[in-house]
Protein backbone atom coordinates (compact mmCIF):
# COMPACT_ATOMS: atom_id res chain seq x y z
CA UNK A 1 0.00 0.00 0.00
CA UNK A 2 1.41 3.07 -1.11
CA UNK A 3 2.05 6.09 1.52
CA UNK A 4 -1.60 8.58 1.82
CA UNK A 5 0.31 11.89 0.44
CA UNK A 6 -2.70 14.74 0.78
CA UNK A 7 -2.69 18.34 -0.34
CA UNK A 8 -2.47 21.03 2.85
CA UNK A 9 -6.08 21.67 2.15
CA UNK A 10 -7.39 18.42 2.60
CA UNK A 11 -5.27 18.14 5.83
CA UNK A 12 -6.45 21.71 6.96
CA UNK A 13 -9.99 20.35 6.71
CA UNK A 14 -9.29 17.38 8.70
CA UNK A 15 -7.93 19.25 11.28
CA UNK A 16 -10.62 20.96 12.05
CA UNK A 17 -12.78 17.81 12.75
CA UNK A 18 -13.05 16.90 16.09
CA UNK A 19 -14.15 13.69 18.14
CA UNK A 20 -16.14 12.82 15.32
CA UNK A 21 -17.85 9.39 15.55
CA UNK A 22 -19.22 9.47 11.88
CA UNK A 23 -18.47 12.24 9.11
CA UNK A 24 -20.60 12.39 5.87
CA UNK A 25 -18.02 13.81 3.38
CA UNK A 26 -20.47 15.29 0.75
CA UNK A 27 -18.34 16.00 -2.81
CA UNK A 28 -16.09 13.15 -1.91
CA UNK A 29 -14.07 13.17 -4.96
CA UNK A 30 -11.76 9.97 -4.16
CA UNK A 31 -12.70 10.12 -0.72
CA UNK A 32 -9.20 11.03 0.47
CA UNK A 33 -10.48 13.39 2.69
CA UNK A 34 -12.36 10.17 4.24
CA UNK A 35 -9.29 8.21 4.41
CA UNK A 36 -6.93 10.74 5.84
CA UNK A 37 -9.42 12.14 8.25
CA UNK A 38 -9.59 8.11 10.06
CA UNK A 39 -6.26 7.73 9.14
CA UNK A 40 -5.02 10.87 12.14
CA UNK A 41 -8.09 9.55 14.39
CA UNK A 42 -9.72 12.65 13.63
CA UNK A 43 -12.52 10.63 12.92
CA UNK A 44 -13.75 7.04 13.60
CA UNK A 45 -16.47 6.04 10.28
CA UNK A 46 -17.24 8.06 7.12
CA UNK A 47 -20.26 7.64 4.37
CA UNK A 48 -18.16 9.16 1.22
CA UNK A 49 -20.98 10.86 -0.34
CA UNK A 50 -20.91 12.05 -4.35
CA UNK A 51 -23.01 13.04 -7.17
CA UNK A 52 -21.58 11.15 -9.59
CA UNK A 53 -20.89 6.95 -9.84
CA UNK A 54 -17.40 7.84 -11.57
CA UNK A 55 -15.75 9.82 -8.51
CA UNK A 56 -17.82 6.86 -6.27
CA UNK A 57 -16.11 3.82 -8.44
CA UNK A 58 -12.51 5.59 -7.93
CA UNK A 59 -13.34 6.26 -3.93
CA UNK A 60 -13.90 2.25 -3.73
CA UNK A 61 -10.30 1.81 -5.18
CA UNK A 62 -9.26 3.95 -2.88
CA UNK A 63 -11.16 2.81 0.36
CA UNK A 64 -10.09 -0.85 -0.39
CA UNK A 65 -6.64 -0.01 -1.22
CA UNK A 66 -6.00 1.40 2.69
CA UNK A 67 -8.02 -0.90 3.82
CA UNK A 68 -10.91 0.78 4.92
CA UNK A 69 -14.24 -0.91 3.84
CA UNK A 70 -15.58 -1.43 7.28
CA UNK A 71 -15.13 2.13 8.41
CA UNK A 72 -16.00 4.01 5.41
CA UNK A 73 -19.00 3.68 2.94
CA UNK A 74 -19.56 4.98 -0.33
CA UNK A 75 -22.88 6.33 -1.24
CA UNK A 76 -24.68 8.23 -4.20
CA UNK A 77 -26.28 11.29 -3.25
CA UNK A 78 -27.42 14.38 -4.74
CA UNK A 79 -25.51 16.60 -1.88
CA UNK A 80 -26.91 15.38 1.24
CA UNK A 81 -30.45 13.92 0.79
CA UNK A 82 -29.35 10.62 0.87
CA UNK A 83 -28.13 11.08 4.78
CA UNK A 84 -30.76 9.62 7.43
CA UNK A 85 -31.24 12.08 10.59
CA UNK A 86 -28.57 11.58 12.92
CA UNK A 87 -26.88 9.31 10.91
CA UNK A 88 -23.23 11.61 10.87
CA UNK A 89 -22.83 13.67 13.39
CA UNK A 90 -20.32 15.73 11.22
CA UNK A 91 -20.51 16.84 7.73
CA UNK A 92 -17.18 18.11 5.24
CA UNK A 93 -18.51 20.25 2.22
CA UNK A 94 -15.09 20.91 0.56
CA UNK A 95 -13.74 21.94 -2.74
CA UNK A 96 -17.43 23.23 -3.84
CA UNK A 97 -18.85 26.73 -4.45
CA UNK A 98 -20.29 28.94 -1.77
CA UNK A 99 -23.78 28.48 -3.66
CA UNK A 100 -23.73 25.25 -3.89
CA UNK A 101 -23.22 24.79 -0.56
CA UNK A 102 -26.21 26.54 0.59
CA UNK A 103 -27.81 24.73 -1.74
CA UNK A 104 -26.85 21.57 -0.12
CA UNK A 105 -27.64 22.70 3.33
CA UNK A 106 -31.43 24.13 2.65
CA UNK A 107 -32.27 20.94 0.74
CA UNK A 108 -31.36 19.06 4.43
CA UNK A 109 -31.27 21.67 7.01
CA UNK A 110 -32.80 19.32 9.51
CA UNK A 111 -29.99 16.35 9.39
CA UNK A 112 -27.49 19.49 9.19
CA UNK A 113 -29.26 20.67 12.54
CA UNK A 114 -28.52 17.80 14.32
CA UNK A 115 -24.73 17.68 13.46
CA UNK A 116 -22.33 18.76 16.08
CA UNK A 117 -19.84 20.27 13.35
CA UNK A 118 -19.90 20.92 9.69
CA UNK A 119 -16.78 21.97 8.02
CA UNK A 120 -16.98 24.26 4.91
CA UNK A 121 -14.71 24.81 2.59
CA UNK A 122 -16.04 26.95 -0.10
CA UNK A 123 -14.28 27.84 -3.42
CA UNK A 124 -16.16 30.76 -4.19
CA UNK A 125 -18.37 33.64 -2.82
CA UNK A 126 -17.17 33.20 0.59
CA UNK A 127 -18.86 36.61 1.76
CA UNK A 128 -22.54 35.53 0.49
CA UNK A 129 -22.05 32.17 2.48
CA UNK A 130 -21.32 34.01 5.84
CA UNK A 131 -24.29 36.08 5.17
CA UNK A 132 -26.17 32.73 4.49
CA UNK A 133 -25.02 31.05 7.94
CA UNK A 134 -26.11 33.85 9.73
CA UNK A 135 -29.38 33.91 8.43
CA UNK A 136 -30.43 29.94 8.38
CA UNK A 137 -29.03 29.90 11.84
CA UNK A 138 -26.00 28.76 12.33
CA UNK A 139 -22.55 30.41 13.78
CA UNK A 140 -19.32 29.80 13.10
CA UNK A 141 -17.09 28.46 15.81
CA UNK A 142 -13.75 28.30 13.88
CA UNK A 143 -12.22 29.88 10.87
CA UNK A 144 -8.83 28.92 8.91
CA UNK A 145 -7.17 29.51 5.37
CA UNK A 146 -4.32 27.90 3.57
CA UNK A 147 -2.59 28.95 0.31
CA UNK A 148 -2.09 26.35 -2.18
CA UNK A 149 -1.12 26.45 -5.40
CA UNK A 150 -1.63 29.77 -6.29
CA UNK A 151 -5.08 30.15 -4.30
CA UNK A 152 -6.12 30.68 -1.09
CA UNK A 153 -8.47 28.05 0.31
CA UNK A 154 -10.65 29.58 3.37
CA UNK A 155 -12.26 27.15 5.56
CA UNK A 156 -14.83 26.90 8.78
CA UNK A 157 -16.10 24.98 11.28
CA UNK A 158 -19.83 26.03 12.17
CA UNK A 159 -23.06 24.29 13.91
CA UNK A 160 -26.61 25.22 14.15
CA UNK A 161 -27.15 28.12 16.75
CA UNK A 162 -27.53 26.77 20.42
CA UNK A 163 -28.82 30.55 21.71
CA UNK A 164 -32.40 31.02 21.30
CA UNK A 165 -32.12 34.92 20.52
CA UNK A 166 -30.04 35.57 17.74
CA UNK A 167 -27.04 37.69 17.91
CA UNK A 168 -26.73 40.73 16.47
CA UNK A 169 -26.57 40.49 12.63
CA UNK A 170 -23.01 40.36 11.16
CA UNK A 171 -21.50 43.99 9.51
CA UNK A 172 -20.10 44.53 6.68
CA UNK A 173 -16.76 43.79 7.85
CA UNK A 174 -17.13 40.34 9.09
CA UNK A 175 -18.94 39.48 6.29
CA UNK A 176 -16.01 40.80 4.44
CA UNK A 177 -12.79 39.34 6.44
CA UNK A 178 -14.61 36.79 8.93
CA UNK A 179 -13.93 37.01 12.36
CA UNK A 180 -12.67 34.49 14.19
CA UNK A 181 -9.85 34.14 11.56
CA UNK A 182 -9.00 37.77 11.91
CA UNK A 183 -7.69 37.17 15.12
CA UNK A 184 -6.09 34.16 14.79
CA UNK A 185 -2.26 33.69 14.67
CA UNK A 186 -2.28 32.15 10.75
CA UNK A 187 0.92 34.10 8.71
CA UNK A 188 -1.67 32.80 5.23
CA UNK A 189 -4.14 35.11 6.16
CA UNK A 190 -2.12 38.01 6.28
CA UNK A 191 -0.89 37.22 2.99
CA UNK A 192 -4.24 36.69 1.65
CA UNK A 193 -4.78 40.92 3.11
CA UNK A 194 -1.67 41.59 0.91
CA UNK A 195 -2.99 40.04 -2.17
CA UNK A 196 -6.24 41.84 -1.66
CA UNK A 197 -4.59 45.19 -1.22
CA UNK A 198 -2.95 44.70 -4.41
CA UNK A 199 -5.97 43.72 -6.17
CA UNK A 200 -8.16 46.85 -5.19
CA UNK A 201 -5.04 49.20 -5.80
CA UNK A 202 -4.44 47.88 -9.31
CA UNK A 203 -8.57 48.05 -9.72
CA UNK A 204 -8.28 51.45 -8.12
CA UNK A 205 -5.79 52.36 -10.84
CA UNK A 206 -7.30 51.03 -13.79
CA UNK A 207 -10.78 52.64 -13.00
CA UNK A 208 -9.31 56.01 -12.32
CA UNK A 209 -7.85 55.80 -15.93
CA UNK A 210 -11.43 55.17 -17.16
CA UNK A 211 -14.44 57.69 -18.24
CA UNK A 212 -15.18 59.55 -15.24
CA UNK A 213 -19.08 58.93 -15.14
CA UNK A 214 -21.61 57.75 -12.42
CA UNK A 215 -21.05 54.25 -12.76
CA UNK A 216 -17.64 54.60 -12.81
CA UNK A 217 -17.59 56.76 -9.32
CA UNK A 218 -19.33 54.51 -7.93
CA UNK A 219 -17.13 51.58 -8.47
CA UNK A 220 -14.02 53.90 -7.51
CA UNK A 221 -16.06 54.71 -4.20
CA UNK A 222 -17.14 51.50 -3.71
CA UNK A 223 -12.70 49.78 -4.09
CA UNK A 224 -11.98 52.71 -1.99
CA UNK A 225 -14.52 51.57 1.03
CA UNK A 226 -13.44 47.70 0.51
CA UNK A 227 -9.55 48.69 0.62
CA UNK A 228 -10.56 50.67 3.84
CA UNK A 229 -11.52 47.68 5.68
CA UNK A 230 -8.45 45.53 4.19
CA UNK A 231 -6.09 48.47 5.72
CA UNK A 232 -7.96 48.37 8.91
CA UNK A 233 -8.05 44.62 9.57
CA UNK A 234 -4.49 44.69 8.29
CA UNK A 235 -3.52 46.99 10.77
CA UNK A 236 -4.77 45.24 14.01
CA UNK A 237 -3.42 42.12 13.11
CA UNK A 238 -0.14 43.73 13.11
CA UNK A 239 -1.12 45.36 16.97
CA UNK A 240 -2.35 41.59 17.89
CA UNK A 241 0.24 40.55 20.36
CA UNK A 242 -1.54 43.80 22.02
CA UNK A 243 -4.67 43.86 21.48
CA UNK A 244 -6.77 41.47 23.28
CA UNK A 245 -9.28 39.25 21.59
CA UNK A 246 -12.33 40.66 23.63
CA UNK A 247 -11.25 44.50 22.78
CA UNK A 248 -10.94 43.48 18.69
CA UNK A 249 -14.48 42.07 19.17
CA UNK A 250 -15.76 45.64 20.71
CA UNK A 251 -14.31 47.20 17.23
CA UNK A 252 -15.68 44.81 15.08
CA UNK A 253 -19.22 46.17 16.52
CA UNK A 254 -18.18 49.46 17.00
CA UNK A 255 -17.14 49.69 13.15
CA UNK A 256 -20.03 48.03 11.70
CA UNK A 257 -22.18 49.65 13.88
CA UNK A 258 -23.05 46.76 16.19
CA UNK A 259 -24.92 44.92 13.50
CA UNK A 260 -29.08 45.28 12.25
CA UNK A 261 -30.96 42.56 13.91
């Protein structure tokens, strides 16, 4: 049996899985994720979940080639309506679309309810998604990010909301940057504010070269706002040794103006 050689993503995700008894890893692909996630004890069974019998047939290979038939299963599913109510008590969307995730959750919300983590890890409109969470009830316990051939990867841990009054609703700024992740000591994530700066300076640039009409004002207004908040997130993170956790959280609500329930 050859040596299990993962990408950092895949081994990001599986790190933040914990105790699980039973993970449903929806998109499986080749299951990897599956087999690496037993493999470190992160997790004890997994139902390798995918759209499509080609990715499935290829997961089997893989499963039987480490050995792992009696802890994982392979199952066809059209995201997760194939999973029985507390059937998993964890869930991996990974390597999918921010849409298609929510897609995924509001066509099972009530097996999702019952989970005690679900780890996203969304390949595209990350910002709508946190909007998303918020609003079908759910927080987000843990944030991360890796960079990985040429992209950065965000991930995060979240579970249905245990409070029965909802918090205030997210600003602008968390939707923007997360939070938990803005705190956290992860050198990727200040790279990822670098690349962003550059990417709304040379925007900034190439729109002030442009006709100067309405629409074009408002775009140069609206790269100017965005490379605000990159400057001010950028610049805490720099005073974090400092700044204590509970003091950032009083700016995030004192900048977005403690949220709009």
């Amino acid at each position: 049996m050859e040596k299990l050689v993962v990408s950092n993503r895949i081994k990001a995700v599986a790190q933040l899985l914990e105790r699980a008894r039973k993970v449903a890893d929806i998109g499986c692909d080749h299951a990897y994720l599956s087999i690496y996630a037993i493999k470190e004890k992160r997790v004890k069974a997994a139902i390798a979940m995918d759209v499509k019998e080609g990715p499935l047939a290829i997961a089997k290979e893989n499963i039987a080639a480490y050995g792992m038939e009696d802890v994982i299963e392979t199952r066809l599913s059209d995201g997760g309506k194939e999973l029985k109510l507390k059937e998993c008590d964890s869930a991996v969307m990974a390597g999918m679309g921010g849409m298609l995730i929510e897609r995924i959750l509001l066509e099972s919300l009530p097996v999702f309810y019952e989970m005690k983590q679900i780890i996203l890890q969304p390949q595209s409109d990350v910002e709508h998604l946190r909007e998303f969470l918020y609003f079908t009830g759910f927080e987000t316990l843990k944030e991360d990010m890796v960079f990985e051939d040429g992209k950065f990867y965000p991930m995060m841990k979240v579970v249905k909301r245990r409070t029965k009054k909802a918090p205030a609703r997210p600003g602008e700024m968390e939707i923007l940057f997360g939070r938990d992740i803005v705190t956290a000591d992860n050198p990727v994530y200040d790279d990822y504010l670098a690349a962003e700066m550059k990417k709304a300076d040379m925007a900034i640039k190439e729109i002030s070269k442009g006709k100067k009409d309405e629409l074009n004002k408002m775009k140069l207004k609206e790269l100017e706002e965005h490379r605000l908040w990159i400057s001010l997130v950028t610049e805490w993170r720099k005073r974090l040794p400092s700044i204590k956790t509970d003091l950032l959280n009083g700016l995030f609500g004192l900048i977005d103006g403690e949220g709009t329930n």
